[in-house]
C-alpha atoms as a PDB file:
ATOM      1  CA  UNK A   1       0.000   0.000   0.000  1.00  0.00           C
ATOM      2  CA  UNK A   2       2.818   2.522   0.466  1.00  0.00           C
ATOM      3  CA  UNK A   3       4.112   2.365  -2.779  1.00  0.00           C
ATOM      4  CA  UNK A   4       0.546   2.834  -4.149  1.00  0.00           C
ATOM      5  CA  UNK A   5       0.199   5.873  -2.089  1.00  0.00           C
ATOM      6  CA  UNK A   6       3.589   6.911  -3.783  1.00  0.00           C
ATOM      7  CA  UNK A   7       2.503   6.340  -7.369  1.00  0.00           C
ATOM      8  CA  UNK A   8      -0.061   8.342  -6.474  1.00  0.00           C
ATOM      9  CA  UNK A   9       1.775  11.280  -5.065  1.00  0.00           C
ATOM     10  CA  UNK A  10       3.963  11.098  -8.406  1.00  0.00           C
ATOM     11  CA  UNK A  11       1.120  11.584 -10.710  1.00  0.00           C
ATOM     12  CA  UNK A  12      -0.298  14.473  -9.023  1.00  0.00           C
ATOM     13  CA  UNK A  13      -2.659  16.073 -12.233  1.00  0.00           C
ATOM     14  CA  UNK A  14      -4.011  18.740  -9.879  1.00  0.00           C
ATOM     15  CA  UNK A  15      -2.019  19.893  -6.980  1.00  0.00           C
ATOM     16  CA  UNK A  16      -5.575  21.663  -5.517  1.00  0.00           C
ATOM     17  CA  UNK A  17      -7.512  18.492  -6.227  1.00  0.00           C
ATOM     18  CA  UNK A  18      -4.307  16.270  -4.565  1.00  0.00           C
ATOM     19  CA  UNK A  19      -4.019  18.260  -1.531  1.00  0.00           C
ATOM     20  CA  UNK A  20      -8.226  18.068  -1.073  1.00  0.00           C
ATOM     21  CA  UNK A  21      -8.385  15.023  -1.472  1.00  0.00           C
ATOM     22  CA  UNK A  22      -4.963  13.597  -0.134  1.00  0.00           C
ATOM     23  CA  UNK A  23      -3.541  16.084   1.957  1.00  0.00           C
ATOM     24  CA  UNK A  24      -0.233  17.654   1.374  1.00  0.00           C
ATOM     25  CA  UNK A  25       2.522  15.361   0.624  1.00  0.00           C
ATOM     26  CA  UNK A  26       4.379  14.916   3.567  1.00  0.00           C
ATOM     27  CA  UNK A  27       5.604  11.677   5.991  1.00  0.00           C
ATOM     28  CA  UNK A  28       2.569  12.146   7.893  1.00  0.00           C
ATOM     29  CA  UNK A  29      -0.061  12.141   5.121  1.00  0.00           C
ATOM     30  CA  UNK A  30       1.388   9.314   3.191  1.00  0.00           C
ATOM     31  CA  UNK A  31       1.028   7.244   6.073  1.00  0.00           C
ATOM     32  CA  UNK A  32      -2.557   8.555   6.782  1.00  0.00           C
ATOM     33  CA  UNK A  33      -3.203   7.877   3.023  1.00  0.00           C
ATOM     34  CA  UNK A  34      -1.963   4.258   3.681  1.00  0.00           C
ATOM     35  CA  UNK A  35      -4.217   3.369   6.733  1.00  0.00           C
ATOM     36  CA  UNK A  36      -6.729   4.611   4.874  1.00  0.00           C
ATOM     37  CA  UNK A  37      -6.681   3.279   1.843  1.00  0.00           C
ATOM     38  CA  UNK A  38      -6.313  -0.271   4.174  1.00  0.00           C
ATOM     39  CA  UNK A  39      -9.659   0.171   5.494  1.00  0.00           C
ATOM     40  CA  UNK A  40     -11.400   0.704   2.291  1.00  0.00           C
ATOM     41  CA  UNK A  41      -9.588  -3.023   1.101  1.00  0.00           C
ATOM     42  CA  UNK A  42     -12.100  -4.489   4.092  1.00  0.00           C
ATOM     43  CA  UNK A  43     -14.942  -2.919   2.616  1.00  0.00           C
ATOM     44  CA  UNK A  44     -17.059  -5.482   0.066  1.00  0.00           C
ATOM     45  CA  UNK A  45     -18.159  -2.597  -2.277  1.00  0.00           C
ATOM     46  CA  UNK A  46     -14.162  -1.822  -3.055  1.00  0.00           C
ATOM     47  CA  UNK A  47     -12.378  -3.393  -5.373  1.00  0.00           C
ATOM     48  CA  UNK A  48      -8.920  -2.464  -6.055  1.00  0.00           C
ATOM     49  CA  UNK A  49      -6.514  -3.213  -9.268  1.00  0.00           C
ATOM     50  CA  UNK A  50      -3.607  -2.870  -9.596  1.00  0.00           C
ATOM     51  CA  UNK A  51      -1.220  -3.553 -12.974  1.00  0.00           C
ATOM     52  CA  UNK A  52       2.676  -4.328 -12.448  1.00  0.00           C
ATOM     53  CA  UNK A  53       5.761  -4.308 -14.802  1.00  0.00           C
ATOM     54  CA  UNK A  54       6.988  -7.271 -15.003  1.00  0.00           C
ATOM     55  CA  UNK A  55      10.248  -5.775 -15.719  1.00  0.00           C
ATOM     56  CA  UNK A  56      10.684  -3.885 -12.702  1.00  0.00           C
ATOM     57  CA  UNK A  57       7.868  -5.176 -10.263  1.00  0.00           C
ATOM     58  CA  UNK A  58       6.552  -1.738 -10.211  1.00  0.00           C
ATOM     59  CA  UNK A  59       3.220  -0.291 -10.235  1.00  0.00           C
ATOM     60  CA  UNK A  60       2.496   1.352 -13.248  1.00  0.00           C
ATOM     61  CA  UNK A  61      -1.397   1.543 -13.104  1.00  0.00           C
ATOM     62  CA  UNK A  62      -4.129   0.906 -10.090  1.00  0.00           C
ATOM     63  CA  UNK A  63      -7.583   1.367 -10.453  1.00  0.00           C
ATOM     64  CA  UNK A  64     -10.517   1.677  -7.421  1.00  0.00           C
ATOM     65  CA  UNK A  65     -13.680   0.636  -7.997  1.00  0.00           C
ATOM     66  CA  UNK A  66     -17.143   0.779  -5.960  1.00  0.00           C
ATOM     67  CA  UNK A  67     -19.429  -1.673  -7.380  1.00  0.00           C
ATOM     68  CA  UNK A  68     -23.191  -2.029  -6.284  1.00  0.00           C
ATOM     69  CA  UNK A  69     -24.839  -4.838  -8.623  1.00  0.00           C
ATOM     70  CA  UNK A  70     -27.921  -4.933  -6.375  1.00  0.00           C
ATOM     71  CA  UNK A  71     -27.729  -2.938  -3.172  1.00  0.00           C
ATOM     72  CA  UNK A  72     -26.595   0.511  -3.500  1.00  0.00           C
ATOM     73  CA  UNK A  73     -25.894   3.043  -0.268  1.00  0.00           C
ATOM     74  CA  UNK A  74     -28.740   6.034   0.345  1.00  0.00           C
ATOM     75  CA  UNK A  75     -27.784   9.213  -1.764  1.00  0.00           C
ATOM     76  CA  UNK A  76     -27.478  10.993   1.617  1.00  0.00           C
ATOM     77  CA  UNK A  77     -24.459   8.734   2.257  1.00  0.00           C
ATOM     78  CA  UNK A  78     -22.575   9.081  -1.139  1.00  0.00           C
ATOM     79  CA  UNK A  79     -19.543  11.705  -0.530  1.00  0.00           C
ATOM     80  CA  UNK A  80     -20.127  14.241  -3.153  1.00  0.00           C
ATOM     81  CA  UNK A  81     -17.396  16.201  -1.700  1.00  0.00           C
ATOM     82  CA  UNK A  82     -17.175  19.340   0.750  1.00  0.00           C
ATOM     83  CA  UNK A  83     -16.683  21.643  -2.489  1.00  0.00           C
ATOM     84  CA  UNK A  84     -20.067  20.934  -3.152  1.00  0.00           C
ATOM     85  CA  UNK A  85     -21.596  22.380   0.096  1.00  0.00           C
ATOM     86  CA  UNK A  86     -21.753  25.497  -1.202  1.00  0.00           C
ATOM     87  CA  UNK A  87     -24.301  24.477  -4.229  1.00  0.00           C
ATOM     88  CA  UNK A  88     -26.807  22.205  -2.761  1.00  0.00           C
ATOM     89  CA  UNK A  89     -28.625  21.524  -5.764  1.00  0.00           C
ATOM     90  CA  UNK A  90     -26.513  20.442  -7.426  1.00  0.00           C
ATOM     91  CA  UNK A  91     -25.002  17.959  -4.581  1.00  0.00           C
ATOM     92  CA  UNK A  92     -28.270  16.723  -4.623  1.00  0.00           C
ATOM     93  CA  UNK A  93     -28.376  16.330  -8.397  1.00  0.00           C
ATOM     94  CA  UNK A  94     -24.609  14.141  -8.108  1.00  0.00           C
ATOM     95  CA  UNK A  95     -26.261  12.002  -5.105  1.00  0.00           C
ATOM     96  CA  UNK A  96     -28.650  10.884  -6.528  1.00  0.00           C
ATOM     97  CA  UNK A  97     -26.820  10.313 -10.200  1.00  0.00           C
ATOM     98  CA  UNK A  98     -24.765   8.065  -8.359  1.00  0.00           C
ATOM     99  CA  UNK A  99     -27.472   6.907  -6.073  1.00  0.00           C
ATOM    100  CA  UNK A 100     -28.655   3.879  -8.370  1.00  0.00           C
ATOM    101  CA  UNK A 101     -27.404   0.452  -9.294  1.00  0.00           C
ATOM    102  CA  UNK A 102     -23.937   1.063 -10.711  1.00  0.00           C
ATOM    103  CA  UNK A 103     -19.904   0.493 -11.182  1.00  0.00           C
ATOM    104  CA  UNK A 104     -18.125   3.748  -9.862  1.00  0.00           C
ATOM    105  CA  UNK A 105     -14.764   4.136 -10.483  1.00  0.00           C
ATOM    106  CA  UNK A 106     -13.178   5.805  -7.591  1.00  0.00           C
ATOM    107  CA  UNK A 107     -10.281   6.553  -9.192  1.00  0.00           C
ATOM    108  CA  UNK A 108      -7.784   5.710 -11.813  1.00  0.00           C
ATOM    109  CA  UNK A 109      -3.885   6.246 -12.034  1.00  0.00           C
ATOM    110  CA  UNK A 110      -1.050   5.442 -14.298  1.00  0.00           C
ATOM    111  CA  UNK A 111       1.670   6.482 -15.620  1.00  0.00           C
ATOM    112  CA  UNK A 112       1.302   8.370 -18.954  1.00  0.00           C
ATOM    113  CA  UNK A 113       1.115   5.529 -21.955  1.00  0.00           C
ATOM    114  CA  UNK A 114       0.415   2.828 -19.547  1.00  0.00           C
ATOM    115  CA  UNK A 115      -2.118   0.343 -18.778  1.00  0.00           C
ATOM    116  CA  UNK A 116      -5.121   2.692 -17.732  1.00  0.00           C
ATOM    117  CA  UNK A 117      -7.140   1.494 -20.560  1.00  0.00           C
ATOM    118  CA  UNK A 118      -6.277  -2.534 -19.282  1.00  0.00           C
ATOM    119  CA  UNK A 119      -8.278  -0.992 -15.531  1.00  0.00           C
ATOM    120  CA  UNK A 120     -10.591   0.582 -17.249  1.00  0.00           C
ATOM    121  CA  UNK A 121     -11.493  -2.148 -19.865  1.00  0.00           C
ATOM    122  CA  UNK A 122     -11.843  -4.479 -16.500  1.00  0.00           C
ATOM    123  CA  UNK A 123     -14.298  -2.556 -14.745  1.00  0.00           C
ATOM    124  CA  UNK A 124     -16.246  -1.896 -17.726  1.00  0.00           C
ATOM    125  CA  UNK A 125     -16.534  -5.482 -18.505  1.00  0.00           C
ATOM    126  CA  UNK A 126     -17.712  -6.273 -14.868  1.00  0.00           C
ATOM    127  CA  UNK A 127     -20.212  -2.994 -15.622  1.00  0.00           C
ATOM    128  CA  UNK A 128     -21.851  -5.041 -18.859  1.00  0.00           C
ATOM    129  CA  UNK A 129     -21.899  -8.426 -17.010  1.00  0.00           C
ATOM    130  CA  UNK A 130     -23.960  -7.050 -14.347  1.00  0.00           C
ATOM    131  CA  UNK A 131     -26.119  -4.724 -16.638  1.00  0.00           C
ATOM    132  CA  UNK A 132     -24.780  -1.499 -14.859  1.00  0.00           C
ATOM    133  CA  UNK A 133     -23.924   1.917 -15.664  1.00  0.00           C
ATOM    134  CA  UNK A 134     -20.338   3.327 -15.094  1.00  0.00           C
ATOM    135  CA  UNK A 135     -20.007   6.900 -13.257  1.00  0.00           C
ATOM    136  CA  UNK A 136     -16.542   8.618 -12.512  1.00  0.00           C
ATOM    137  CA  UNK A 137     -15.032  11.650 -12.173  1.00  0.00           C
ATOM    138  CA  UNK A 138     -12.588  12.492 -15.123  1.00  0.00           C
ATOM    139  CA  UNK A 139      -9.674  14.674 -15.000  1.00  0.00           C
ATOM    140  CA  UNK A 140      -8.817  16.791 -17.992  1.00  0.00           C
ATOM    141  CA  UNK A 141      -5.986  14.099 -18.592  1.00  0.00           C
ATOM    142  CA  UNK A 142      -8.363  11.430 -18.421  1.00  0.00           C
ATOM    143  CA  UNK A 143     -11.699  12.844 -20.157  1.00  0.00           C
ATOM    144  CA  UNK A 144     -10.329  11.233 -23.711  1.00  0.00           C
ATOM    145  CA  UNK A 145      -9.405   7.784 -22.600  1.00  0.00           C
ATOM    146  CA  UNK A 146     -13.053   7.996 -20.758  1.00  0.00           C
ATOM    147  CA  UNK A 147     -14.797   9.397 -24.020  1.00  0.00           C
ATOM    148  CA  UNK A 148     -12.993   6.789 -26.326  1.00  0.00           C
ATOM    149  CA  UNK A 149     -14.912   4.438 -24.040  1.00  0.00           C
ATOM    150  CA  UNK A 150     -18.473   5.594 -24.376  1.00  0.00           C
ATOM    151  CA  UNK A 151     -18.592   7.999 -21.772  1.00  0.00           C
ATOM    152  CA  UNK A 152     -20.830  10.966 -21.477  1.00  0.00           C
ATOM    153  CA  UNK A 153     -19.767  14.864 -19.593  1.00  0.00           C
ATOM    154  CA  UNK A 154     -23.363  14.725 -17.271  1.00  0.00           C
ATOM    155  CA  UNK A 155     -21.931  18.174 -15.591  1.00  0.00           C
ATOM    156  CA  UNK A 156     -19.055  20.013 -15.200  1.00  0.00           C
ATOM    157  CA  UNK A 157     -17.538  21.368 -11.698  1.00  0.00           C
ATOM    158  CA  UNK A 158     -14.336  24.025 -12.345  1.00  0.00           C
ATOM    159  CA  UNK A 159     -11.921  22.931 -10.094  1.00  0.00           C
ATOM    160  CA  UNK A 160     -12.828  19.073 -10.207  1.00  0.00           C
ATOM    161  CA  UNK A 161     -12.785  18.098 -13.604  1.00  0.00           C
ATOM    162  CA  UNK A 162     -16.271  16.452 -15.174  1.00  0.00           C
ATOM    163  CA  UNK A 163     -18.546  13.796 -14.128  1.00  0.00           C
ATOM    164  CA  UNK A 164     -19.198  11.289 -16.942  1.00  0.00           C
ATOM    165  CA  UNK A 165     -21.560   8.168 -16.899  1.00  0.00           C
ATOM    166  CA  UNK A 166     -21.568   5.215 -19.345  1.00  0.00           C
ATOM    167  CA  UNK A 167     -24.774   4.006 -19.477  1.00  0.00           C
ATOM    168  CA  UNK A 168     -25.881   0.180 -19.558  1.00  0.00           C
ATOM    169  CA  UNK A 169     -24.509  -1.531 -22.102  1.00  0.00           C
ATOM    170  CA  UNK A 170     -26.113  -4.422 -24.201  1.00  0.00           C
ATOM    171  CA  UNK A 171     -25.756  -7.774 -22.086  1.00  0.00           C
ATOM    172  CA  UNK A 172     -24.358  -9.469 -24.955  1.00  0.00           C
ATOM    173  CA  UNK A 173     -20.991 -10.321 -23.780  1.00  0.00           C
ATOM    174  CA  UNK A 174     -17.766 -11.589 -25.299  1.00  0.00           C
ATOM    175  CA  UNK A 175     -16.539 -13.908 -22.953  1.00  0.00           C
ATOM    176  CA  UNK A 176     -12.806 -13.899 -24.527  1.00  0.00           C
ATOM    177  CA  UNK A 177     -12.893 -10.354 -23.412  1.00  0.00           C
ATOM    178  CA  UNK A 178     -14.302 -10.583 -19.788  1.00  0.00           C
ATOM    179  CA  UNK A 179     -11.777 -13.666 -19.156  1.00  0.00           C
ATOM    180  CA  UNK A 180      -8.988 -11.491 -20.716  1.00  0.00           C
ATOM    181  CA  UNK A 181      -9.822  -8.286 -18.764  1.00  0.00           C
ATOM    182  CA  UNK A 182     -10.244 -10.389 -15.488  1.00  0.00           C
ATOM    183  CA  UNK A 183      -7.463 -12.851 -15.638  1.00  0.00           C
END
């Protein structure tokens, strides 16, 4: 988990966004980043993967995932963000977008010309097996990769980049893809 928390300081796209979300990087909140990116391993909903170069045995991709095939938390309980407390509507509007049975990708890092298309591909196969749509938050960096996927700008917050959604895709799977993605 350190190391993650490391790749993750490396890639920093949005030094505002980082220190929000991460805290500024320092001893201290790497190793508060660690414990708590432990805890979220216990929870169910979390799924975490992670792609390695076999070269070097380093990271160079991770994506987190919160998937709800059936039974999905209250929109009250779906952090939206404190950035958001400000516009109330429009929390409201992202709760309950993300309030419904759905794959959410937390979040997505790797190094530029990596493997974030291999995590995304994964999640998004998991997404069509269940009959699910896909919602994430998309950094300026990311946006193409997401659009080149299917996904859609729903709304647009300044500092934060753009929420996107794929919607539900056709339950006709390939299952040479899902067994390649998940292998």
């Amino acid at each position: 988990m350190p190391e993650l928390v490391a790749m993750v300081r490396r890639m920093r796209h949005n030094q505002d966004v980082e220190d929000m979300f991460n805290g500024p990087d320092t001893p201290e909140y790497r190793k508060f980043n660690t414990v708590v990116n432990q805890a979220m391993l216990k929870d169910p909903a979390h799924y975490w993967l992670k792609v390695t170069d076999k070269s070097t045995g380093k990271i160079v991709s991770y994506s987190a995932w919160n998937i709800y095939p059936t039974v999905v938390p209250p929109a009250e309980t779906i952090p939206t963000g404190p950035w958001l407390e400000q516009e109330p509507e429009k929390k409201k509007k992202i709760a309950q977008a993300f309030a419904q049975e759905a794959a959410m990708k937390d979040q997505l890092r790797s190094h530029p010309h990596m493997s974030g298309t291999l995590s995304l591909k994964w999640g998004l196969a998991l997404a069509d097996l269940l009959s699910v749509p896909v919602w994430l938050n998309a950094s300026p960096t990311g946006r193409p990769l997401y659009e080149r996927h299917g996904f859609e700008v729903v709304d647009h917050l300044p500092m934060f980049g753009d929420y996107m959604l794929r919607k539900v895709r056709s339950s006709q799977i390939n299952v040479a893809e899902v067994a390649a993605a998940t292998a």
